[in-house]
Protein backbone atom coordinates (compact mmCIF):
# COMPACT_ATOMS: atom_id res chain seq x y z
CA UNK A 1 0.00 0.00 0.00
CA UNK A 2 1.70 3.62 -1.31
CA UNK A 3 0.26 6.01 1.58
CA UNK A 4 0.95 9.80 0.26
CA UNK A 5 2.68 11.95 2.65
CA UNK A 6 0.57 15.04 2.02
CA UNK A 7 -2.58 12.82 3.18
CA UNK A 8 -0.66 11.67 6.14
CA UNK A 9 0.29 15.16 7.28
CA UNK A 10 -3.46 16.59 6.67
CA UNK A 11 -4.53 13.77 8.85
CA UNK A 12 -2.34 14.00 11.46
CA UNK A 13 -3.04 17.72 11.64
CA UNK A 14 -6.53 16.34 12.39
CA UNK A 15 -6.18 13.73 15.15
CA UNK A 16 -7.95 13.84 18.52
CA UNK A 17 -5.08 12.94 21.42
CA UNK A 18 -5.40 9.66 22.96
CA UNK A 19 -4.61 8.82 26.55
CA UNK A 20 -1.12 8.39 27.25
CA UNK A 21 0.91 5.04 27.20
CA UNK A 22 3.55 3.51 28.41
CA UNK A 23 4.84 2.07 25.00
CA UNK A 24 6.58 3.70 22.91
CA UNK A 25 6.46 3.02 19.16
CA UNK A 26 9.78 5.10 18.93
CA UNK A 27 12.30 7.59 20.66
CA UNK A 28 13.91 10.42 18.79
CA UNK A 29 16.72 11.99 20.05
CA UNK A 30 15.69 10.62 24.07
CA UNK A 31 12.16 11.81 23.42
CA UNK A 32 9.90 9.17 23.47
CA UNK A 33 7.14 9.08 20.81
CA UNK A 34 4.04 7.39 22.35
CA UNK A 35 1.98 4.43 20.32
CA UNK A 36 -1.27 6.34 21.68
CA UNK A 37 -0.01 8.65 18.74
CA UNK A 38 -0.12 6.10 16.29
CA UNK A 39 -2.67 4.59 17.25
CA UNK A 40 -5.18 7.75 16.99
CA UNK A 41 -3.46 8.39 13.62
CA UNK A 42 -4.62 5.09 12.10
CA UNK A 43 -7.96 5.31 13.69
CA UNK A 44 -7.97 8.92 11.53
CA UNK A 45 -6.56 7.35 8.37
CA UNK A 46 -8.66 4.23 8.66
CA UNK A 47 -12.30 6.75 9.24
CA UNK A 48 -10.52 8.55 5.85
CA UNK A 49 -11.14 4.86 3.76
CA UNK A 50 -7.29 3.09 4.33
CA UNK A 51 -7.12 -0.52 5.27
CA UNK A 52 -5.47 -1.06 8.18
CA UNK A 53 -2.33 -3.24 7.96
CA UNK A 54 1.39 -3.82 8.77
CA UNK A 55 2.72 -1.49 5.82
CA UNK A 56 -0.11 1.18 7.41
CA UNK A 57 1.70 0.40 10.72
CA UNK A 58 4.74 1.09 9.38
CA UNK A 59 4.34 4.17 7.17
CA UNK A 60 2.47 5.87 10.36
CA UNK A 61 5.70 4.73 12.60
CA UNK A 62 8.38 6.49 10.06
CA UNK A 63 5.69 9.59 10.01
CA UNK A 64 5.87 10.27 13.29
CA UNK A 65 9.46 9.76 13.34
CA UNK A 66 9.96 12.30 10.90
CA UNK A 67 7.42 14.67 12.55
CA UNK A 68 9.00 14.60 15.41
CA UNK A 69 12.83 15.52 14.02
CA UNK A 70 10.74 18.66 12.11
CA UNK A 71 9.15 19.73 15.51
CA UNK A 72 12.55 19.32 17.34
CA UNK A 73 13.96 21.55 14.56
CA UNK A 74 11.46 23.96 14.62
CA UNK A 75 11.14 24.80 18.16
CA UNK A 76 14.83 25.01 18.15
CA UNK A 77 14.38 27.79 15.83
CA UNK A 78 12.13 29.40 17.85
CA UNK A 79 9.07 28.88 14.85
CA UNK A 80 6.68 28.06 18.16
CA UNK A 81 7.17 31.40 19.84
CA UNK A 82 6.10 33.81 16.91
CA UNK A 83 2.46 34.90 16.82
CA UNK A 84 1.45 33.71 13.94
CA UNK A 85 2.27 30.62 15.13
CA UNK A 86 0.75 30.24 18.05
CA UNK A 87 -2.48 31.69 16.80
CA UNK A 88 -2.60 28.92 14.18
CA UNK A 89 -1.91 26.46 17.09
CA UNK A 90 -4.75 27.73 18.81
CA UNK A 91 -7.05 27.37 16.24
CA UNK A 92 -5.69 23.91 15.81
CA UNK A 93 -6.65 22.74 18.90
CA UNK A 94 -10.47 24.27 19.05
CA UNK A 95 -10.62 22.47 15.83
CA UNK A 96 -9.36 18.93 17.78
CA UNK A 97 -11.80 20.01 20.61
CA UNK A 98 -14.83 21.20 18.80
CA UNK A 99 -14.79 17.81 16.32
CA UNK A 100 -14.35 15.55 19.89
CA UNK A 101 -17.41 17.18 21.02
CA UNK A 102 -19.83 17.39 18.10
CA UNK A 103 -18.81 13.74 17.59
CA UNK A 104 -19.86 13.27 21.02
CA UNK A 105 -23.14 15.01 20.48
CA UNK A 106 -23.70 13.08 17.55
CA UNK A 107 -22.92 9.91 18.99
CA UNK A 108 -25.85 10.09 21.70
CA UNK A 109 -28.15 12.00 19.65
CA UNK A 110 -28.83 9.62 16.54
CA UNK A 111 -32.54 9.95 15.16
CA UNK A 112 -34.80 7.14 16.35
CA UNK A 113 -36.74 5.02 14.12
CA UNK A 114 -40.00 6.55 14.75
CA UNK A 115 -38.21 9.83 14.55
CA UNK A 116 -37.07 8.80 11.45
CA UNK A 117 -40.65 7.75 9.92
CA UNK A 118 -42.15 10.67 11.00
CA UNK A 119 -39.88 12.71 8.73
CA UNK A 120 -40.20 10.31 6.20
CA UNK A 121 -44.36 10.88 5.85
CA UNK A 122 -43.66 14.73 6.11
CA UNK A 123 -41.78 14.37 2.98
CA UNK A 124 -43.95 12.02 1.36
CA UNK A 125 -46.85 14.60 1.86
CA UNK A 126 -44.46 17.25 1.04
CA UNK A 127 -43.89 16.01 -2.51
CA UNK A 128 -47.06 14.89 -3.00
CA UNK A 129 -49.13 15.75 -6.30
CA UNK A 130 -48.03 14.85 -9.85
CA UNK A 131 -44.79 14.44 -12.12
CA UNK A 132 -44.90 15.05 -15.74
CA UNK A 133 -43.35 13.65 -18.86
CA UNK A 134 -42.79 16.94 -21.11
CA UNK A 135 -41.28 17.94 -24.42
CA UNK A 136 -39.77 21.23 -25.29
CA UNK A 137 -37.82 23.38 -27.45
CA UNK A 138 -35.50 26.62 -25.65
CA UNK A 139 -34.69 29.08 -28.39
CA UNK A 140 -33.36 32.60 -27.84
CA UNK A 141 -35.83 34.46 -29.29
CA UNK A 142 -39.65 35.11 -28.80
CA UNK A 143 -40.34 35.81 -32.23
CA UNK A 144 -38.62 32.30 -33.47
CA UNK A 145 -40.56 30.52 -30.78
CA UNK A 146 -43.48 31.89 -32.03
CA UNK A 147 -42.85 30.83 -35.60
CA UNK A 148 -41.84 27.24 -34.48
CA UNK A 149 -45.62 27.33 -32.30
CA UNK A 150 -47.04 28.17 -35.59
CA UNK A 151 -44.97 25.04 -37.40
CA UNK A 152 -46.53 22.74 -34.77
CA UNK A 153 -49.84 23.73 -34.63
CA UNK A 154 -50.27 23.30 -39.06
CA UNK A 155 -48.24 19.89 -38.24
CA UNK A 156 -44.88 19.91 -38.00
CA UNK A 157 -43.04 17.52 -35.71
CA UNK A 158 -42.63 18.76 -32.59
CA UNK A 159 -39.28 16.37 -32.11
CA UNK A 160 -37.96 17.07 -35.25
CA UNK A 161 -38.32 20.89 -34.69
CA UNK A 162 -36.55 20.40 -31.40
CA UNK A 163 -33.63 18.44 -32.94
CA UNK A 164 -32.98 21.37 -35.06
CA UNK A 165 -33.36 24.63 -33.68
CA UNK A 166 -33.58 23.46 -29.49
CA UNK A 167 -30.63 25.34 -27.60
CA UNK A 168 -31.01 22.98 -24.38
CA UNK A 169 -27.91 21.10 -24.95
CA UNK A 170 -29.61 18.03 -22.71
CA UNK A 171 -32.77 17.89 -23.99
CA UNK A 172 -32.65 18.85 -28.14
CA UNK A 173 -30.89 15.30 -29.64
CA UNK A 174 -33.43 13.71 -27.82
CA UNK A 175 -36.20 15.72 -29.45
CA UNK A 176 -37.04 17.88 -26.58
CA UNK A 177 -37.49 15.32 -24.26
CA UNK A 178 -37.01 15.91 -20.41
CA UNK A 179 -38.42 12.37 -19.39
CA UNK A 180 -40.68 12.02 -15.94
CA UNK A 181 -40.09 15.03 -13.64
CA UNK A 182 -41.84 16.79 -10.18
CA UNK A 183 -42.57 20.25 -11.74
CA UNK A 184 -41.06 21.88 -8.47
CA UNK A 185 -37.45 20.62 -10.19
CA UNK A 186 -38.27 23.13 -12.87
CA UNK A 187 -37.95 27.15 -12.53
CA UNK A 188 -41.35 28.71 -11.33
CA UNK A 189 -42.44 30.27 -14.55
CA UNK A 190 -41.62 26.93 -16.54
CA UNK A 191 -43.34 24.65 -14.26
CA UNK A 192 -46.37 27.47 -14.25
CA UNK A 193 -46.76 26.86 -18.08
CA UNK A 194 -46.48 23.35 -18.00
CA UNK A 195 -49.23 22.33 -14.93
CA UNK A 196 -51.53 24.61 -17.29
CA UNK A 197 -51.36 22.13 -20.05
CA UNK A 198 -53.46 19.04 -21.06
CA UNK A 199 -52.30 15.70 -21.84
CA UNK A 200 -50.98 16.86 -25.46
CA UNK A 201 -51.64 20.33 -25.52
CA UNK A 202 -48.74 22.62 -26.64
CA UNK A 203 -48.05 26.32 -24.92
CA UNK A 204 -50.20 28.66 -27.36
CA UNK A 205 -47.65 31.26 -26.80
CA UNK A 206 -43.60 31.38 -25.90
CA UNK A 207 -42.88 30.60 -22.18
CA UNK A 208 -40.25 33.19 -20.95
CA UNK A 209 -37.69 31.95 -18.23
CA UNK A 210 -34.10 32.97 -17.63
CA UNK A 211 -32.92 30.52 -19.83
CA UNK A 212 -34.78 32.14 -23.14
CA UNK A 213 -37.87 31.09 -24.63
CA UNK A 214 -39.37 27.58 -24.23
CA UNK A 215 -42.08 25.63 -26.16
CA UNK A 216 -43.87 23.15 -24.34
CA UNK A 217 -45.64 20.07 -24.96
CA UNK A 218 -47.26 17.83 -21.87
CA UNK A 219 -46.90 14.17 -22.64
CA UNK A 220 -48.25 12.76 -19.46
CA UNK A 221 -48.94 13.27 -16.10
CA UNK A 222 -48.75 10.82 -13.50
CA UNK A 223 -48.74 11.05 -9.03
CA UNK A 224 -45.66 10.89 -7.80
CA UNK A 225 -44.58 7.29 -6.66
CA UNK A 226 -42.10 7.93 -3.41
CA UNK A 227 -39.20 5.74 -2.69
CA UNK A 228 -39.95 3.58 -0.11
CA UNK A 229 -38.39 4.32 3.56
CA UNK A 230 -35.82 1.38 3.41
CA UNK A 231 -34.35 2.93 0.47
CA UNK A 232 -33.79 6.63 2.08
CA UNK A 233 -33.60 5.47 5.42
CA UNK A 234 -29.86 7.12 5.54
CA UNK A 235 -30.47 10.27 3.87
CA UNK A 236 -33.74 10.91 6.31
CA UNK A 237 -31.31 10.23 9.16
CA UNK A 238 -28.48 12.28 8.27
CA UNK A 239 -30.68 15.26 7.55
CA UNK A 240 -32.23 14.90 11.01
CA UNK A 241 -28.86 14.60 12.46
CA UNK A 242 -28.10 17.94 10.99
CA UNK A 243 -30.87 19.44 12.03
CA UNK A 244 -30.12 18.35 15.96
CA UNK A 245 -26.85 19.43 15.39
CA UNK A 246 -27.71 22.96 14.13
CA UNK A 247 -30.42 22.56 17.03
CA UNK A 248 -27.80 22.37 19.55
CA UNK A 249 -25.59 25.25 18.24
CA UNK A 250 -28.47 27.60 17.66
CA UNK A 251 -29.20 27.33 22.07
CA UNK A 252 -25.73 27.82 23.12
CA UNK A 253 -25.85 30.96 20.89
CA UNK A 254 -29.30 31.68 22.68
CA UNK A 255 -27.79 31.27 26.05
CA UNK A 256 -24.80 32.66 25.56
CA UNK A 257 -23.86 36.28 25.89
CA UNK A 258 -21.89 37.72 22.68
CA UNK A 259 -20.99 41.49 22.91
């Protein structure tokens, strides 16, 4: 396994201190370096996605080694004492602190199951209503739209048209098509135009949106199947997490005094 020294040096940066020990993976120059170092370094690189394993072992051993002849260096320097320094060590630290104790919070706040389902029907009634399978053509200007309108409605094919003159890059060599979609994915004056429309029908007039002018044709409308909750479970749980989590910030702001 080829471990990169940048990664090893962003996630040392990063570690939380463990406990003291009374082995020592190493001593440099009579200072010992404790294997409660190493050992909260792997526990870091192995949370980023490494395996853990003897070369792992190894690499974080000759790491440390090498940190430690850098820090020895640079505090005989004097690189610790200047301001700069130390202000960046202080951040360095909250950062170590703050992480230990949101992963605390986190750790005895999880989302329950019926937690969990309740947020899950909220969304399900949330999204509720209709998706629609649409066509349409985006051109630049209102006066071409209006020509093409007039090319559809004497029977010209809308598909064709939009393989032609369509500017939507994602939709136009697929005639126009933008396949099953919940209108609210759409911008507001778009997805106005379109829940208008009748199985078939085609805007009478140009549709105006940021993008330019849009044509649009409603090929079906259908309610909204949701996925069901084994198959979102994680993402419903991760955005209550968050929301606990910016829960818990937003009262020790409330509490606290800040001048």
């Amino acid at each position: 396994m080829i471990l990169r020294k940048a990664r090893l040096w962003a996630a040392l940066a990063g570690c939380v201190a463990a406990p003291a020990f009374a082995q020592n993976i190493a001593v440099v120059n009579g200072t010992p370096i404790p294997k409660a170092h190493a050992d909260a370094l792997v526990k870091e690189l192995t949370r980023q996605g490494q395996q853990d394993s003897p070369q792992l072992q190894v690499l974080v051993r000759e790491e440390l080694v090498n940190r430690e002849l850098l820090m020895e260096e640079a505090l005989r320097r004097g690189i610790a004492n200047r301001p700069d320094v130390k202000a960046q060590i202080a951040l360095a630290d909250q950062s170590v602190v703050i992480r230990a104790l949101i992963e605390d919070f986190l750790k005895n706040n999880k989302p329950s199951d019926d937690e969990i389902k309740a947020r899950y029907e909220q969304l399900i009634k949330q999204a509720g209503g209709n998706e629609l399978h649409l066509h349409h053509i985006l051109v630049p200007d209102e006066q071409q739209a209006k020509d093409l309108i007039a090319k559809i409605k004497a029977g010209a094919s809308f598909e064709e048209l939009a393989k032609q003159y369509s500017k939507d890059p994602g939709s136009a060599k697929n005639g126009g098509d933008l396949d099953w979609a919940n209108p609210q994915s759409f911008v507001p004056e778009f997805a106005d135009a379109a829940g208008k429309l009748k199985k078939g029908e085609v805007t009478p007039t140009p549709v105006h949106t940021p993008f330019g002018w849009h044509i649009i044709r409603l090929d079906d409308s259908r309610a909204i199947q949701p996925p069901p909750l084994d198959q979102v479970k994680s993402q419903v749980a991760q955005q209550l997490t968050q929301e606990k989590l910016q829960q818990f910030n937003a009262g020790l702001r409330q509490n606290a005094k800040i001048q």
